[in-house]
N, C-alpha and C. Protein backbone atom coordinates (compact mmCIF):
# COMPACT_ATOMS: atom_id res chain seq x y z
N UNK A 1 -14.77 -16.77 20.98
CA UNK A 1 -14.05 -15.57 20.64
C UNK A 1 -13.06 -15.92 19.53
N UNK A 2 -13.19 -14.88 18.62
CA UNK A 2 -12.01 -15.43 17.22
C UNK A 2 -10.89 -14.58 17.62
N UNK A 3 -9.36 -15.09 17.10
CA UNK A 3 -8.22 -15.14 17.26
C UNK A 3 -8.37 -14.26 16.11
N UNK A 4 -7.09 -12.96 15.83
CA UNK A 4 -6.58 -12.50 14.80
C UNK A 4 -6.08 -13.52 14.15
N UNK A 5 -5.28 -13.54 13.12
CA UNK A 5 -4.18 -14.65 12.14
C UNK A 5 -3.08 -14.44 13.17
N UNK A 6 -2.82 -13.05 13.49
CA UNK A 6 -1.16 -12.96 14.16
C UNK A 6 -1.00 -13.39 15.32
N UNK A 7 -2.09 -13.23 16.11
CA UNK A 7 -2.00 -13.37 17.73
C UNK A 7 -2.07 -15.30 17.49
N UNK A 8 -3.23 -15.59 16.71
CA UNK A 8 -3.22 -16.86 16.79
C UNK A 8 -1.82 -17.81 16.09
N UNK A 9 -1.39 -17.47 15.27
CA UNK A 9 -0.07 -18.40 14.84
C UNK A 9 1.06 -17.97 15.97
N UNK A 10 1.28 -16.86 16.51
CA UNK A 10 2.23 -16.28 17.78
C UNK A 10 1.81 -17.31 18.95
N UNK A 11 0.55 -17.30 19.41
CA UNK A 11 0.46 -18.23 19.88
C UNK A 11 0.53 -19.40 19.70
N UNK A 12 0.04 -20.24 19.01
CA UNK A 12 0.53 -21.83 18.65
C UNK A 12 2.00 -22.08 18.44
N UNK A 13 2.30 -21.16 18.11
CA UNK A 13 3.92 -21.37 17.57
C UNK A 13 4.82 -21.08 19.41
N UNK A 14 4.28 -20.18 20.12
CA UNK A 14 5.01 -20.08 21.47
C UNK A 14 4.46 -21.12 22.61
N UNK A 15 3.18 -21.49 22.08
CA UNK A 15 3.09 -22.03 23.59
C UNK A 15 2.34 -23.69 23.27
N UNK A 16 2.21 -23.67 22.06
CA UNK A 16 1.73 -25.19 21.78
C UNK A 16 2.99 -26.38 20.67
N UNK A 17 3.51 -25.02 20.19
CA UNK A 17 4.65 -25.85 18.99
C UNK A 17 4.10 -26.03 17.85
N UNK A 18 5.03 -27.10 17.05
CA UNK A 18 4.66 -27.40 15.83
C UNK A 18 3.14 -28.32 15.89
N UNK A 19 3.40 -29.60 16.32
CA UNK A 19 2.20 -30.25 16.39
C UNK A 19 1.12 -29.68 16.53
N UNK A 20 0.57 -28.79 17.04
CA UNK A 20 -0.51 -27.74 17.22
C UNK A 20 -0.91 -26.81 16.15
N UNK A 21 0.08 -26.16 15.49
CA UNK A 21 -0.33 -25.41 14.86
C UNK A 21 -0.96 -26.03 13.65
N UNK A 22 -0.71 -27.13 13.17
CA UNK A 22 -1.17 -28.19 12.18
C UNK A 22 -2.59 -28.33 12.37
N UNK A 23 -2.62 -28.38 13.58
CA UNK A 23 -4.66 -28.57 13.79
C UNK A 23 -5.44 -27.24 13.94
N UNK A 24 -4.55 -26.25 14.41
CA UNK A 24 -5.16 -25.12 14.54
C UNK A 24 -5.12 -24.27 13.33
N UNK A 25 -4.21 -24.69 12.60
CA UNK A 25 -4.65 -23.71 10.98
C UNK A 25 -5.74 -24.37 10.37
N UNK A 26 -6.29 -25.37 10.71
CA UNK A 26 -7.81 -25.91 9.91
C UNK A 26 -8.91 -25.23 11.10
N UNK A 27 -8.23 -24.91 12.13
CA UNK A 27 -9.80 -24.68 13.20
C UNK A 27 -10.59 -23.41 13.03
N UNK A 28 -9.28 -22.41 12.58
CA UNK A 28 -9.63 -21.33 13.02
C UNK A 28 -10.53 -20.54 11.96
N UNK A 29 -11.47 -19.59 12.10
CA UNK A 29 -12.37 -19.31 11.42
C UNK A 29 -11.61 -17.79 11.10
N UNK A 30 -11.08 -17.65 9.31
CA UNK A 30 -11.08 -17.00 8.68
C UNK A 30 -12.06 -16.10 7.78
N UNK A 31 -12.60 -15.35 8.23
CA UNK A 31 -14.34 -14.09 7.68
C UNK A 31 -13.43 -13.50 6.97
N UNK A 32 -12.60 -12.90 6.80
CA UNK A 32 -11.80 -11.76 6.43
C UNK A 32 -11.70 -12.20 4.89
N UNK A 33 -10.57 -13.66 4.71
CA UNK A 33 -10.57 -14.41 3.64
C UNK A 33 -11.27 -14.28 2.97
N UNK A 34 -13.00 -15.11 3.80
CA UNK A 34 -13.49 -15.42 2.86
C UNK A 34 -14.55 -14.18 1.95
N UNK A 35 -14.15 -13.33 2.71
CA UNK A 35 -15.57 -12.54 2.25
C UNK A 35 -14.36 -11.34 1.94
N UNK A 36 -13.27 -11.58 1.05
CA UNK A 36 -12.95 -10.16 0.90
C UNK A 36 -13.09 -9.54 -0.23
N UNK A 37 -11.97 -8.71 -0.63
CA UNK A 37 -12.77 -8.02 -1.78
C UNK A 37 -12.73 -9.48 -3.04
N UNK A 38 -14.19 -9.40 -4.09
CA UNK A 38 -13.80 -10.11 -4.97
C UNK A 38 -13.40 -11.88 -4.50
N UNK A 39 -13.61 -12.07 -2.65
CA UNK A 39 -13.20 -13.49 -2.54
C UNK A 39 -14.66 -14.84 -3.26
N UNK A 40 -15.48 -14.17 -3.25
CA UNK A 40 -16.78 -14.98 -3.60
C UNK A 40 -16.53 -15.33 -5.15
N UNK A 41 -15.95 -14.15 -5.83
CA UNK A 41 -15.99 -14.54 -7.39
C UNK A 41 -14.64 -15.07 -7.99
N UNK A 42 -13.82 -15.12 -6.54
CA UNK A 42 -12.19 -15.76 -7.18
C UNK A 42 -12.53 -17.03 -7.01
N UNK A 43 -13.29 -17.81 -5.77
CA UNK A 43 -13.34 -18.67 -5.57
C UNK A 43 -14.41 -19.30 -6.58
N UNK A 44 -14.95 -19.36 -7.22
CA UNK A 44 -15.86 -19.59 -8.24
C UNK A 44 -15.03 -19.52 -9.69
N UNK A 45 -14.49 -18.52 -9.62
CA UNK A 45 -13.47 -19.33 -10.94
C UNK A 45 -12.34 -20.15 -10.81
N UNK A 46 -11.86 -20.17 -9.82
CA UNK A 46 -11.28 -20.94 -9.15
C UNK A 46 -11.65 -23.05 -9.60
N UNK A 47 -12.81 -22.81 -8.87
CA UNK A 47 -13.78 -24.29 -8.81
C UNK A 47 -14.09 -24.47 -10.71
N UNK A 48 -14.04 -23.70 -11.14
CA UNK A 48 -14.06 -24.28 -12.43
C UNK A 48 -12.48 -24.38 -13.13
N UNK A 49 -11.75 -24.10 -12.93
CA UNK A 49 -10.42 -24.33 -13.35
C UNK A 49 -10.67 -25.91 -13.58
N UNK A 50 -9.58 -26.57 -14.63
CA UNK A 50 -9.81 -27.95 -14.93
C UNK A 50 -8.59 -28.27 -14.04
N UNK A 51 -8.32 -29.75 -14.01
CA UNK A 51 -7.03 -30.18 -12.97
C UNK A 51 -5.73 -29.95 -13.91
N UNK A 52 -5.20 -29.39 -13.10
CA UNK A 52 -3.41 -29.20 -14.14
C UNK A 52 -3.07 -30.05 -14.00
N UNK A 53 -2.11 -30.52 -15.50
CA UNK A 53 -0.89 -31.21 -15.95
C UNK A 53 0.25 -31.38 -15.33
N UNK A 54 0.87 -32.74 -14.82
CA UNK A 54 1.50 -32.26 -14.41
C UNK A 54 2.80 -31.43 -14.61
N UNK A 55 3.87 -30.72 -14.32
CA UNK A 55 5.06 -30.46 -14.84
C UNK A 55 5.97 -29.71 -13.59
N UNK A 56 6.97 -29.08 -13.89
CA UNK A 56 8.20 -28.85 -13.25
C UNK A 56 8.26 -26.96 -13.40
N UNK A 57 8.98 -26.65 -12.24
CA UNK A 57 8.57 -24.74 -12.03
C UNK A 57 10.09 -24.60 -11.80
N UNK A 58 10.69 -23.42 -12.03
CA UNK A 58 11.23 -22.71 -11.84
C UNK A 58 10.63 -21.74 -10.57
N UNK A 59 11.34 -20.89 -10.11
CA UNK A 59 10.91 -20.16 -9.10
C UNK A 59 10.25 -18.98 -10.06
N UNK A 60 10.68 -18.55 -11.01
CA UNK A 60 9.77 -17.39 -11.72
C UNK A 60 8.85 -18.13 -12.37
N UNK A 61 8.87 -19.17 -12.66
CA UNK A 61 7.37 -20.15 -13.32
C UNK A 61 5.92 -20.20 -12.21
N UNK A 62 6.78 -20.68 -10.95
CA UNK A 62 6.15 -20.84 -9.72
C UNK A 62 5.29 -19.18 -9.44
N UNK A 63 5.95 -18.48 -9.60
CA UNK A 63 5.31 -16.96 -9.17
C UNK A 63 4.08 -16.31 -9.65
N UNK A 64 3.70 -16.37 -11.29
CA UNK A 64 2.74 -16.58 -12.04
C UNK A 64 1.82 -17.17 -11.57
N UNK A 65 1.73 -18.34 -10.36
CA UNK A 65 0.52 -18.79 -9.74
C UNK A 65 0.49 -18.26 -8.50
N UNK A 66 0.29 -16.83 -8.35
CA UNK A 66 -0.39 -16.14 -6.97
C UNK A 66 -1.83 -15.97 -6.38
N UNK A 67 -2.50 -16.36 -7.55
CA UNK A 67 -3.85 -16.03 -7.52
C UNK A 67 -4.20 -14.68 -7.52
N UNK A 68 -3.60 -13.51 -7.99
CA UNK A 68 -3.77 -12.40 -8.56
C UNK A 68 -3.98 -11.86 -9.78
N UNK A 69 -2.54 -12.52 -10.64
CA UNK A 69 -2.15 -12.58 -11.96
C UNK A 69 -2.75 -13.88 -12.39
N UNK A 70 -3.07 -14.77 -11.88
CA UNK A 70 -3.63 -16.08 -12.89
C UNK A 70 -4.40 -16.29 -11.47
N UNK A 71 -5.83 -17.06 -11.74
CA UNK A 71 -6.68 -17.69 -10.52
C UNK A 71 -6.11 -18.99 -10.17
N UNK A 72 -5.33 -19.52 -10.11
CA UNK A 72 -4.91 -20.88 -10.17
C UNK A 72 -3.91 -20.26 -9.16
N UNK A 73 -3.86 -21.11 -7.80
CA UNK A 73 -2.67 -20.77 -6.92
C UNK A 73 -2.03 -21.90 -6.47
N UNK A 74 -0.48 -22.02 -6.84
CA UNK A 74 0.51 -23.17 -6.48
C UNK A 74 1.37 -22.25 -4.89
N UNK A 75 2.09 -23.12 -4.48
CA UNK A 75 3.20 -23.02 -3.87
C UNK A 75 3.89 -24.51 -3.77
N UNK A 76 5.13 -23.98 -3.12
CA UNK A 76 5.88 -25.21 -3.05
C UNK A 76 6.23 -25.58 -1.76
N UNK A 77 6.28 -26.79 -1.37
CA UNK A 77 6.88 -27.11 0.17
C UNK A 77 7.83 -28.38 -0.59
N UNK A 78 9.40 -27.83 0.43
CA UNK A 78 9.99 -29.07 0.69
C UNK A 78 10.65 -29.48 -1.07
N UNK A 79 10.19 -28.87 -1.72
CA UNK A 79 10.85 -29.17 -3.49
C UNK A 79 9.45 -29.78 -3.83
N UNK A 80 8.71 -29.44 -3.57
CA UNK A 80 7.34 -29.96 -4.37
C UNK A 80 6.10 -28.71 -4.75
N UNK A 81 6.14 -28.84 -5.57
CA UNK A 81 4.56 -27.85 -6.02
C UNK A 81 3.02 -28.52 -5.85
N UNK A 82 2.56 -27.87 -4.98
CA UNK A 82 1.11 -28.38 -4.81
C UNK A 82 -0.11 -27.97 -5.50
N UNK A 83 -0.78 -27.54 -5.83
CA UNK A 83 -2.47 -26.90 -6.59
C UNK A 83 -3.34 -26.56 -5.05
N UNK A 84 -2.70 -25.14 -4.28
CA UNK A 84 -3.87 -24.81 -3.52
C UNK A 84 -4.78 -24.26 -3.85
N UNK A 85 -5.14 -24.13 -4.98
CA UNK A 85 -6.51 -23.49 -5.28
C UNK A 85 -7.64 -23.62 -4.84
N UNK A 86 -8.19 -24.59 -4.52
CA UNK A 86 -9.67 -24.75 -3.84
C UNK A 86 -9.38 -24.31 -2.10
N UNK A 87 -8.00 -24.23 -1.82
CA UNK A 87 -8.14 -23.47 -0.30
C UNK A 87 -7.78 -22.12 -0.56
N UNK A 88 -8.54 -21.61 -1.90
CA UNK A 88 -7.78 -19.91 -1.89
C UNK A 88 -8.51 -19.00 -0.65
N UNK A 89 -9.70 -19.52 -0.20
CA UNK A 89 -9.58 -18.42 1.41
C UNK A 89 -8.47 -18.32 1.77
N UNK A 90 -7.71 -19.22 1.93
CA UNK A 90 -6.45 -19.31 3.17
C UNK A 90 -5.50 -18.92 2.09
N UNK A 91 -5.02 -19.64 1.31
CA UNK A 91 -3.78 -18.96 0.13
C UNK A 91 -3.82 -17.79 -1.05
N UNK A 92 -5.12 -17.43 -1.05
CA UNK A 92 -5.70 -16.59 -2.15
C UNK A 92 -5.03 -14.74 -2.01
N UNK A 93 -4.80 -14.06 -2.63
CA UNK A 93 -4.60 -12.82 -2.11
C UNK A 93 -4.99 -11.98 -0.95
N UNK A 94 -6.03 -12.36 -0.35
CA UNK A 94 -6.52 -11.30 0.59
C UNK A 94 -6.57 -12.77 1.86
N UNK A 95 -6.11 -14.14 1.85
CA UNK A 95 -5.78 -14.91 2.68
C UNK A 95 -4.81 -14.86 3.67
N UNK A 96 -5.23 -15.04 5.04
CA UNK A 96 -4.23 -15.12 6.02
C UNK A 96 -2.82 -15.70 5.59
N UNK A 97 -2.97 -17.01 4.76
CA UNK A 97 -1.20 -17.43 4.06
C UNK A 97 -1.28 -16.89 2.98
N UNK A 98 -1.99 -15.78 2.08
CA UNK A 98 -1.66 -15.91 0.88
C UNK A 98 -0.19 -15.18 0.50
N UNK A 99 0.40 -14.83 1.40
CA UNK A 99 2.26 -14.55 1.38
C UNK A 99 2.54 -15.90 0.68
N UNK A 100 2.28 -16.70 0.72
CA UNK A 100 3.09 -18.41 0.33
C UNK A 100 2.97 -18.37 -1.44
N UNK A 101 1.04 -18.22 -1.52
CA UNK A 101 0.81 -17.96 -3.24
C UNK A 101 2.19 -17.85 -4.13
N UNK A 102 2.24 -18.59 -4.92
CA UNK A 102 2.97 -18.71 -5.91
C UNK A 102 4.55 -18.71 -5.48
N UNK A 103 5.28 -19.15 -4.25
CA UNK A 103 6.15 -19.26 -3.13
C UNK A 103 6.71 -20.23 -3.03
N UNK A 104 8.21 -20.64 -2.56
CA UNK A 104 8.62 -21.74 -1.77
C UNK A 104 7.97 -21.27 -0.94
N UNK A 105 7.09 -22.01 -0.31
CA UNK A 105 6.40 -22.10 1.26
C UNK A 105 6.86 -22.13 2.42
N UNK A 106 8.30 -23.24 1.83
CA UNK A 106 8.80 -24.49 2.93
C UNK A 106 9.94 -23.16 4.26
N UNK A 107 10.63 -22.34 3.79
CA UNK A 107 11.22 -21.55 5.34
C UNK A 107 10.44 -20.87 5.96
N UNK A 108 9.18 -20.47 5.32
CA UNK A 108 7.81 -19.69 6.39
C UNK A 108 7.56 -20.45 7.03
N UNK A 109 6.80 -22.18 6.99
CA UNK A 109 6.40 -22.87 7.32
C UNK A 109 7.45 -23.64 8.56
N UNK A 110 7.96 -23.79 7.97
CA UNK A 110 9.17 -24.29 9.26
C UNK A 110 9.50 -23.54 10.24
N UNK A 111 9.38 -22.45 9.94
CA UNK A 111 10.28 -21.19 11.34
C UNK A 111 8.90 -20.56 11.60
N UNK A 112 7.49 -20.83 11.02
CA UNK A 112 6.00 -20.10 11.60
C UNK A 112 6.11 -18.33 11.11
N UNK A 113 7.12 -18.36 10.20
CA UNK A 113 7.22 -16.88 10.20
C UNK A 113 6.12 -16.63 8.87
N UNK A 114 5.08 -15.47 8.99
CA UNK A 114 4.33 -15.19 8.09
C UNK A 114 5.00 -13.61 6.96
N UNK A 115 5.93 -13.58 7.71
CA UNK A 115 6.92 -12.09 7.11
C UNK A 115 7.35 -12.49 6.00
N UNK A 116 6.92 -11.13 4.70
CA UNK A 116 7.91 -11.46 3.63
C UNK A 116 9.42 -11.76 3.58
N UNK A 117 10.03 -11.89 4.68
CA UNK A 117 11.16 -11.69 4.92
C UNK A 117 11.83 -12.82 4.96
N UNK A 118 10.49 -14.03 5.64
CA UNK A 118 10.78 -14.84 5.77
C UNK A 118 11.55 -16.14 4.31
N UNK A 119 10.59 -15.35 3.28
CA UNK A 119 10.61 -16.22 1.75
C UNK A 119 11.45 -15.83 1.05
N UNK A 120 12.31 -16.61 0.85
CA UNK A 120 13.37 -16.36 -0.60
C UNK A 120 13.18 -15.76 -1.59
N UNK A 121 13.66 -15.23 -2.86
CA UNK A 121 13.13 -14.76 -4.22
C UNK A 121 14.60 -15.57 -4.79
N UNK A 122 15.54 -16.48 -4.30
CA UNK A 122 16.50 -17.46 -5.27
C UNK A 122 16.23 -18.68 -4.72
N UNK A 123 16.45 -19.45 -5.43
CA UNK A 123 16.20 -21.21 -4.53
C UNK A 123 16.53 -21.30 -3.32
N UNK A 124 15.96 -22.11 -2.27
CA UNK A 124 16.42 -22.09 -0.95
C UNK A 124 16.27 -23.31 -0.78
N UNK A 125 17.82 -23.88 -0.44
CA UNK A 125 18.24 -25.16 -0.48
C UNK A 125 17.65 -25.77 1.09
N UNK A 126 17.15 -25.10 2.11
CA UNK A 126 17.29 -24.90 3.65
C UNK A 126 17.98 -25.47 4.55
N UNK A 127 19.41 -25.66 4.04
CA UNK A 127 20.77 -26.68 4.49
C UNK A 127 20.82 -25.44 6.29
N UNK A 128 20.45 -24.62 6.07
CA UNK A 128 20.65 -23.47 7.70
C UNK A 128 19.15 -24.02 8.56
N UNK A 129 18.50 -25.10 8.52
CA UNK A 129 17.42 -25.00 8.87
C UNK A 129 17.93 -26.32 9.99
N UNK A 130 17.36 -25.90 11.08
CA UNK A 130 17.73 -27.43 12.13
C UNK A 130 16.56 -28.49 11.96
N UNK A 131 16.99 -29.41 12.90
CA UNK A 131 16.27 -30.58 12.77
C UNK A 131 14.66 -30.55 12.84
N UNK A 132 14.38 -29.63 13.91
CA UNK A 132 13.34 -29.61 14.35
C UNK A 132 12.22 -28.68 13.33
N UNK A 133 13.18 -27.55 12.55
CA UNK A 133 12.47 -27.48 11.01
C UNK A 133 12.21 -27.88 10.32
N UNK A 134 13.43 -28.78 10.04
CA UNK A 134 13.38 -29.94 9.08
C UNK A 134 12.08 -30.81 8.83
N UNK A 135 11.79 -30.99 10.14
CA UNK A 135 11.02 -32.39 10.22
C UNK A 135 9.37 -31.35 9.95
N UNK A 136 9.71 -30.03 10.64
CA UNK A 136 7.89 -29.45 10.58
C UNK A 136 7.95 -29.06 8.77
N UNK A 137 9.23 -29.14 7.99
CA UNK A 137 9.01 -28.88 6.55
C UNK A 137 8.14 -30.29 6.40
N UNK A 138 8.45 -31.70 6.73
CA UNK A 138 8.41 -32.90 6.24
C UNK A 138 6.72 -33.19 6.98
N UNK A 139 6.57 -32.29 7.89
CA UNK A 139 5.20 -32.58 8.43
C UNK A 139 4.14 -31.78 7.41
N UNK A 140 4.29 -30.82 7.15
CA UNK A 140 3.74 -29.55 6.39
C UNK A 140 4.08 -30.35 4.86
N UNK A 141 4.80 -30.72 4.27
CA UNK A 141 4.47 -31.15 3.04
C UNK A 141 3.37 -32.73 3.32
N UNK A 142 3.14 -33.39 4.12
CA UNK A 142 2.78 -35.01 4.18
C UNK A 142 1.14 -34.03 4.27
N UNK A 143 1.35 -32.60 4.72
CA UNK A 143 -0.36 -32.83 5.13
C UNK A 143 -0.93 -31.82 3.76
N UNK A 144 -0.19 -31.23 2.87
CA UNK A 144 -0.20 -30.51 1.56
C UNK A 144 -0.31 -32.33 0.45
N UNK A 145 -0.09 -32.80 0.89
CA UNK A 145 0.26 -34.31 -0.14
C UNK A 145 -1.39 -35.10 0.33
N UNK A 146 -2.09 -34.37 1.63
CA UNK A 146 -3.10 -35.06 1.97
C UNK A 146 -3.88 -34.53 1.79
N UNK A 147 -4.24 -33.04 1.34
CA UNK A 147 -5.41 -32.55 1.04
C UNK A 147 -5.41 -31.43 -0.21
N UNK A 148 -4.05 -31.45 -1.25
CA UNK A 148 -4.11 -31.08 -2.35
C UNK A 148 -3.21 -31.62 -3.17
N UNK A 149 -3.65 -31.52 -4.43
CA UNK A 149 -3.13 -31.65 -6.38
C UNK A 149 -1.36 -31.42 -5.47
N UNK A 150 -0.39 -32.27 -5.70
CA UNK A 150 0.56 -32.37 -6.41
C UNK A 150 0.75 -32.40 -7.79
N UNK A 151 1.84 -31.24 -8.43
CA UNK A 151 1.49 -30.82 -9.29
C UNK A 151 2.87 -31.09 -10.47
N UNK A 152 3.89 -31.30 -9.50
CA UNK A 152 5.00 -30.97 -9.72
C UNK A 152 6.42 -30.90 -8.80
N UNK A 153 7.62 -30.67 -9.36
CA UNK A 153 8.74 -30.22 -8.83
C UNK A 153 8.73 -28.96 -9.33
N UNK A 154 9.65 -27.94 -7.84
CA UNK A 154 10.45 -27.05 -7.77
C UNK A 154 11.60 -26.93 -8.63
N UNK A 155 12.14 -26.85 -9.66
CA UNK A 155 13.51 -26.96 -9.93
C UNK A 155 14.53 -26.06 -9.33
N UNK A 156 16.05 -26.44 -9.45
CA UNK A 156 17.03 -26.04 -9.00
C UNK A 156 17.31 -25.23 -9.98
N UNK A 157 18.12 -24.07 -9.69
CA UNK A 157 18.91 -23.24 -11.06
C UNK A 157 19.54 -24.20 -11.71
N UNK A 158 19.39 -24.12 -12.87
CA UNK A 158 20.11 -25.12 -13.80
C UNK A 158 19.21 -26.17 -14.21
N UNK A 159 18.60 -27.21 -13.20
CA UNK A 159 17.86 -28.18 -13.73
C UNK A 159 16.97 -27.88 -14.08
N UNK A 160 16.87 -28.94 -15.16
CA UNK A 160 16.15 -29.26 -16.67
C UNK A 160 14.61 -29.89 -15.58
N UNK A 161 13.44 -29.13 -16.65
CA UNK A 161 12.37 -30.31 -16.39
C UNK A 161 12.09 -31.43 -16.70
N UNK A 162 11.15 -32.44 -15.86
CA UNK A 162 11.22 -33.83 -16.61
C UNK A 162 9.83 -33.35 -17.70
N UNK A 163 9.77 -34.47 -18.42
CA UNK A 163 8.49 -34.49 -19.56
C UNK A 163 7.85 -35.85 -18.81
N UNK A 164 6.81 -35.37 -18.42
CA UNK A 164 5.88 -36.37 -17.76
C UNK A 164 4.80 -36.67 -19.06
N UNK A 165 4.24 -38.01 -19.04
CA UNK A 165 3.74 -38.43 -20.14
C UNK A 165 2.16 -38.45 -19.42
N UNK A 166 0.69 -38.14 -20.70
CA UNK A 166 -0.24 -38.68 -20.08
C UNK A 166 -0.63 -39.51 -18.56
N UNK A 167 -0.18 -40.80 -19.37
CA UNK A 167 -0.26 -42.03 -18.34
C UNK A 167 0.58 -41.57 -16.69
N UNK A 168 1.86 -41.36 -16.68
CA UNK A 168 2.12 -40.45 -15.28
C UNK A 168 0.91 -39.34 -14.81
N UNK A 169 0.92 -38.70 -15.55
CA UNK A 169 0.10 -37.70 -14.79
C UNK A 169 -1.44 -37.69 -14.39
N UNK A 170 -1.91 -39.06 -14.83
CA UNK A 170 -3.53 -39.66 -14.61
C UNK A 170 -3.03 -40.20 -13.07
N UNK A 171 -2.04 -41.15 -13.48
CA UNK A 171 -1.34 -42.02 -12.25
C UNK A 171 -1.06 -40.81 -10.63
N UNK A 172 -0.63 -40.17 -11.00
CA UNK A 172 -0.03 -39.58 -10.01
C UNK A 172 -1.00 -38.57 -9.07
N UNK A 173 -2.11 -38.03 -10.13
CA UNK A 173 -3.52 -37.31 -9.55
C UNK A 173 -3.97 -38.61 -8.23
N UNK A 174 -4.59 -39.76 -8.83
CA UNK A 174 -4.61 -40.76 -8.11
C UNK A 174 -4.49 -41.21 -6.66
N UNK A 175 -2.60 -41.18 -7.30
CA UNK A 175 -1.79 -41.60 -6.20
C UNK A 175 -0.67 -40.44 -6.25
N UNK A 176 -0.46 -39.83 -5.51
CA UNK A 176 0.44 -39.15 -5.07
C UNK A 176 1.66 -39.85 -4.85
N UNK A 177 2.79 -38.80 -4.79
CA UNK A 177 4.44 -39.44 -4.32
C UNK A 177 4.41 -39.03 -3.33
């Protein structure tokens, strides 16, 4: 029997916790995603996109990658920008997370909340976030660092981007930070 998105993250999040929900967002079988409007031909331009460069986002830089307005979909966890594009079922517009698309990720992800309400639109430092968020931000970025493109930093208002050279950004596809 398949789980809605809501009933199923309500549940993992009330009665299994963090550790759980980590295995159960790969288990669960998303149809909706994948077959929605236009999901067959996003995901196909998608797979041909070349690998991005790396560089540094602003939060209105970051937004531009929703996978609506450009096929290429980033978010950020934790001060890092990732390349979810090849999981656009799940992050893509008509995706169970695609709220995150082009997003700090990191206070949805920590508190399980899928509500726009949950995501900032100014930097969110998450200094109000307890320990036990903390650590599911630090779990949720290690497993974004294990199965997609790091791409980049988040910047702060004010900070400057770095200029990453060739040689970094061959290096870093590679090997990740």
């Amino acid at each position: 029997m398949r789980q809605t998105v809501g009933a199923a993250w309500e549940h993992v999040h009330q009665e299994r916790g963090a550790q759980r929900l980590h295995s159960a967002a790969r288990s669960f079988d998303f149809p909706a995603a994948r077959n929605g409007p236009g999901g067959a031909a996003r995901q196909g331009e998608a797979a041909a996109l070349p690998r991005m460069k790396r560089r540094d986002f602003s939060l209105e830089q970051l937004r531009e990658f929703d996978g609506a307005r450009n096929p290429r979909i980033l978010l950020a966890v934790n001060g890092k920008v990732f390349d979810v594009t090849k999981g656009s079922k799940f992050y893509g517009p008509e995706g169970p997370y695609g709220i995150f698309a082009g997003r700090d990720a990191s206070r949805g992800l920590a508190t399980f909340c899928l509500d726009k309400d949950a995501l900032r639109d100014e930097y969110d430092d998450l200094s109000d976030l307890n320990a036990v968020q903390m650590e599911s931000v630090r779990e949720w970025e290690m497993q974004f660092k294990e199965k997609y493109d790091y791409v980049g930093r988040l910047l702060k208002p004010g900070e400057e981007p770095s200029e990453y050279t060739d040689e970094e950004d061959t290096k870093d596809h590679t090997k990740q930070e």
